[in-house]
N, C-alpha and C. Protein backbone atom coordinates (compact mmCIF):
# COMPACT_ATOMS: atom_id res chain seq x y z
N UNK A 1 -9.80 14.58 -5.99
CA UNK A 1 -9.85 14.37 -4.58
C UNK A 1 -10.86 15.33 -3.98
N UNK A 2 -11.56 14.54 -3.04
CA UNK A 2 -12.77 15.96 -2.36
C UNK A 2 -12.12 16.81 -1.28
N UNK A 3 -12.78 17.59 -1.05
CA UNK A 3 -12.13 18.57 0.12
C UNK A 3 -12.03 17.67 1.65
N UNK A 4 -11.75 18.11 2.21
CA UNK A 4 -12.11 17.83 3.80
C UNK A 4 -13.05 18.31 4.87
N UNK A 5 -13.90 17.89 5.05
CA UNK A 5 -14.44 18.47 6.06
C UNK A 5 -14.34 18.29 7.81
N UNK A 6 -14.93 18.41 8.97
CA UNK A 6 -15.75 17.82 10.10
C UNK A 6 -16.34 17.29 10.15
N UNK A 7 -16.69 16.15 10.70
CA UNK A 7 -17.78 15.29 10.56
C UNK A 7 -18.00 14.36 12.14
N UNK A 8 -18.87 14.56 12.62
CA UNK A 8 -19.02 13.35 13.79
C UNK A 8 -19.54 12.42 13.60
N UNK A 9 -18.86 11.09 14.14
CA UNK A 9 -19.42 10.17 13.57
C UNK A 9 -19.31 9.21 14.65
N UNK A 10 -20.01 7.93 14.56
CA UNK A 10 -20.16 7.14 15.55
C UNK A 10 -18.86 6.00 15.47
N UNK A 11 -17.85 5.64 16.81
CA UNK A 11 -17.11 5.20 17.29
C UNK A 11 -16.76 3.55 16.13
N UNK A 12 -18.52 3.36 15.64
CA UNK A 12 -18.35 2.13 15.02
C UNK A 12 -17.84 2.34 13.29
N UNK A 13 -18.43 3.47 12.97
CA UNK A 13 -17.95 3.91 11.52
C UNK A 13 -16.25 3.94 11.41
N UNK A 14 -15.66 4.84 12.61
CA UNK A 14 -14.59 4.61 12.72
C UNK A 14 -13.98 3.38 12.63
N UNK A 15 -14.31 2.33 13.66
CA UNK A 15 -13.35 0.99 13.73
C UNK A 15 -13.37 0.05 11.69
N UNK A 16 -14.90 1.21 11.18
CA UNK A 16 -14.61 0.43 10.16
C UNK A 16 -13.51 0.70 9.13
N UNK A 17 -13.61 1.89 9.20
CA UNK A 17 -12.34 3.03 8.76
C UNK A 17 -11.22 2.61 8.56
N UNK A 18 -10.78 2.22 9.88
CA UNK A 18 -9.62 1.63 10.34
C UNK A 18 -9.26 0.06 9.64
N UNK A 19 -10.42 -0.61 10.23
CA UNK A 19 -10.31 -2.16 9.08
C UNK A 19 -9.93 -1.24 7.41
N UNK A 20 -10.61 -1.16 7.25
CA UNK A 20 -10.09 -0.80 5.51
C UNK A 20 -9.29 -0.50 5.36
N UNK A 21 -8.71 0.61 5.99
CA UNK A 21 -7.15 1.14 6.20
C UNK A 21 -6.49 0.04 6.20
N UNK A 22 -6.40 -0.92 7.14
CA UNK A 22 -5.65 -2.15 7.24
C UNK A 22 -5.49 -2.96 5.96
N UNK A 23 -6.71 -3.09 5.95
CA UNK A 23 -7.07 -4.71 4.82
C UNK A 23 -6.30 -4.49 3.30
N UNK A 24 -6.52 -2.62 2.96
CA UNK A 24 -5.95 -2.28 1.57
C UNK A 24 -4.52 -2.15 1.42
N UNK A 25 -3.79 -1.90 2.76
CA UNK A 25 -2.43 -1.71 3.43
C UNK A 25 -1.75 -3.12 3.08
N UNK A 26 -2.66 -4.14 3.87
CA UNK A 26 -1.93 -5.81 3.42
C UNK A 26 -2.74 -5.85 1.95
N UNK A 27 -2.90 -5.66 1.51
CA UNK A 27 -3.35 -6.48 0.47
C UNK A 27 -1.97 -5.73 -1.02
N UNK A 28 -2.16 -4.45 -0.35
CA UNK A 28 -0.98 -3.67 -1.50
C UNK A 28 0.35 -4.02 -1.22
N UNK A 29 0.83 -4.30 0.57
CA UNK A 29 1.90 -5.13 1.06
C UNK A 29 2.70 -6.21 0.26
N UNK A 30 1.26 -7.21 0.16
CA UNK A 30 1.42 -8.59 -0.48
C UNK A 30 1.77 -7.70 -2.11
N UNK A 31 1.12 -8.00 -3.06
CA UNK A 31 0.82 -7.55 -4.49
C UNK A 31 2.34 -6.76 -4.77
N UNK A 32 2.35 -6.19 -4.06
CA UNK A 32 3.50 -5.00 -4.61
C UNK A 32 5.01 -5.62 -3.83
N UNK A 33 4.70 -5.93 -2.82
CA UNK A 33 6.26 -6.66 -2.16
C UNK A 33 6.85 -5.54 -1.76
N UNK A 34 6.27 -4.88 -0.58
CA UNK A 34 6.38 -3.68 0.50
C UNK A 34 6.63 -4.27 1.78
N UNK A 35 7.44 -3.59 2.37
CA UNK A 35 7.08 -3.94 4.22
C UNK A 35 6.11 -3.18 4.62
N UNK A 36 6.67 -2.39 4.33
CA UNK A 36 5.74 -0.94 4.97
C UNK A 36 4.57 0.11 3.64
N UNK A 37 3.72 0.10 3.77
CA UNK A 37 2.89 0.91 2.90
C UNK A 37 1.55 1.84 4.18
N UNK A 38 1.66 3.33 3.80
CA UNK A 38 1.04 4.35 4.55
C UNK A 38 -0.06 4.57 3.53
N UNK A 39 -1.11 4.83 4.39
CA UNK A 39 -2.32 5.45 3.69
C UNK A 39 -2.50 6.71 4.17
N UNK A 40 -2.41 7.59 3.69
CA UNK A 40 -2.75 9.02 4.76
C UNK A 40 -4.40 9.50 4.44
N UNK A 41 -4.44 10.59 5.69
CA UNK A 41 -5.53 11.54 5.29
C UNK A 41 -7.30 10.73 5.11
N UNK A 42 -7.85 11.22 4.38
CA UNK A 42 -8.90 10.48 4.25
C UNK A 42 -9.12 9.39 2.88
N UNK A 43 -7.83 8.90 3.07
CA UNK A 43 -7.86 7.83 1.91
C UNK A 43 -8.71 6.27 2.32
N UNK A 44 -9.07 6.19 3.69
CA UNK A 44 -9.87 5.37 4.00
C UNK A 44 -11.38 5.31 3.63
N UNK A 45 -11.62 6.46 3.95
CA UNK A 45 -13.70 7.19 3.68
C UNK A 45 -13.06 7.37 1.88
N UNK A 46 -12.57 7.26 1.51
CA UNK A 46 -12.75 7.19 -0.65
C UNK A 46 -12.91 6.08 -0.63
N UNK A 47 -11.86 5.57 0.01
CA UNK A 47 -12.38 3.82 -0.59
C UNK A 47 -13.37 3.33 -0.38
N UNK A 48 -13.97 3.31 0.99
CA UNK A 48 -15.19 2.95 1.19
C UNK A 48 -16.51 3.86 0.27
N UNK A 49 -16.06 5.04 0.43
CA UNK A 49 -16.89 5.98 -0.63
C UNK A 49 -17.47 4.39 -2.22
N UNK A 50 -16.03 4.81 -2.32
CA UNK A 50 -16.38 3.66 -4.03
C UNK A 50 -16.86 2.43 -3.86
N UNK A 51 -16.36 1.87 -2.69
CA UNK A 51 -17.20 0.70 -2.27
C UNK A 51 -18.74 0.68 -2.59
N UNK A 52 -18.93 1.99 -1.66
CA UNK A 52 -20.66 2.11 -1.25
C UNK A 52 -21.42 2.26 -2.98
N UNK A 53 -20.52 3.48 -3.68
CA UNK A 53 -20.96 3.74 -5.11
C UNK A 53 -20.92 2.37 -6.19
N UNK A 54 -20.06 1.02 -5.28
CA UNK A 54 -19.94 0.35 -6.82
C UNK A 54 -18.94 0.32 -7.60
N UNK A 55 -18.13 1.26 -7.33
CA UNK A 55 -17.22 1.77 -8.07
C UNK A 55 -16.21 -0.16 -8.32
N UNK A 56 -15.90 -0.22 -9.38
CA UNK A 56 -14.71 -0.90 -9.44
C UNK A 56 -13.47 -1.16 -9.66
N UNK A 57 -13.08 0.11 -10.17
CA UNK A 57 -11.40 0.51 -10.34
C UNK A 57 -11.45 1.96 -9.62
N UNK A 58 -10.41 1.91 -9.04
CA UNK A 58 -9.82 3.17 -8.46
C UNK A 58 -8.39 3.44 -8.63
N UNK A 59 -8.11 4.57 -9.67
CA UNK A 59 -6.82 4.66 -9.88
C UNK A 59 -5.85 5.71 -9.09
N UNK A 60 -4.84 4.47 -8.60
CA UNK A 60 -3.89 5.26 -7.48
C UNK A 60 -2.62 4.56 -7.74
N UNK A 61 -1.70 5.26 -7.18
CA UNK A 61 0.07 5.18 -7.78
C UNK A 61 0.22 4.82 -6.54
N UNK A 62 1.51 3.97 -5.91
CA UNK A 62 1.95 3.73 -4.95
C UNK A 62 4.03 4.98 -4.87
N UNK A 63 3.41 5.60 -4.31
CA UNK A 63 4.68 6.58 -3.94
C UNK A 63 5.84 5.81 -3.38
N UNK A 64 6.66 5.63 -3.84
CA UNK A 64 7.82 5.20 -3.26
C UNK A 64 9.06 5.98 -2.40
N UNK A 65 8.92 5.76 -0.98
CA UNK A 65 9.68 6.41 -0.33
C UNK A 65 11.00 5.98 0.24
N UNK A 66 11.21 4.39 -0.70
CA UNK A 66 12.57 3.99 -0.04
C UNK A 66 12.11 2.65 -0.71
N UNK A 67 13.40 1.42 -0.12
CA UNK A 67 13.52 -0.06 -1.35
C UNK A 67 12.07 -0.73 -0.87
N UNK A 68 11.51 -0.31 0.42
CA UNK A 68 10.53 -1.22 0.76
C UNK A 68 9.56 -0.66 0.84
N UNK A 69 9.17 0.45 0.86
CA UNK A 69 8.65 1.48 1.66
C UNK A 69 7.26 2.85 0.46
N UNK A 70 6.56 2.93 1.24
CA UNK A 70 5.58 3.94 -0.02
C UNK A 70 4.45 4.13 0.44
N UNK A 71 3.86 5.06 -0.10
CA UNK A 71 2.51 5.62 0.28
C UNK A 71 1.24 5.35 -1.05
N UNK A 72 0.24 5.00 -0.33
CA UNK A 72 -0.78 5.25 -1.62
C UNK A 72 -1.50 6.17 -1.48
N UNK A 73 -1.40 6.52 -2.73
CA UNK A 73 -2.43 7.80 -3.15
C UNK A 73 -3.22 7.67 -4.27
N UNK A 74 -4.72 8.15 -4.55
CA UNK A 74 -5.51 7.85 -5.32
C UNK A 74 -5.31 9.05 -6.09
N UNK A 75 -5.33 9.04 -7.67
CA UNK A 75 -4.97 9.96 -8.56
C UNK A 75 -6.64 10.39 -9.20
């Protein structure tokens, strides 16, 4: 995992942020049979990170915090 930094960035990078956040949220929803799944932190800018690199597997565990319920995290 990389560190964290500051970063300013323009209003539109954000809204894309946010779509990804979403899109990987339903898509792990569906697949896994979650109601609820959290992405924290800057797990949005990795994904897109690997996006931008190409990358095509990204290995991450889905944390289970209850019967429906979990977080992803990239290992």
């Amino acid at each position: 995992m990389g560190k964290t930094i500051q970063l300013r960035v323009d209003e539109s990078l954000q809204e894309v942020l946010e779509r990804i956040r979403k899109e990987v949220a339903l898509d792990m929803k569906r697949k896994y049979g979650l109601n609820e799944i959290t992405l924290h932190g800057t797990l949005a800018s990795q994904i897109l990170a690997a996006k931008i690199r190409r990358q095509k597997f990204l290995n991450f565990r889905i944390r289970r915090i209850g019967l429906n319920k979990g977080i992803l995290e990239l290992i």
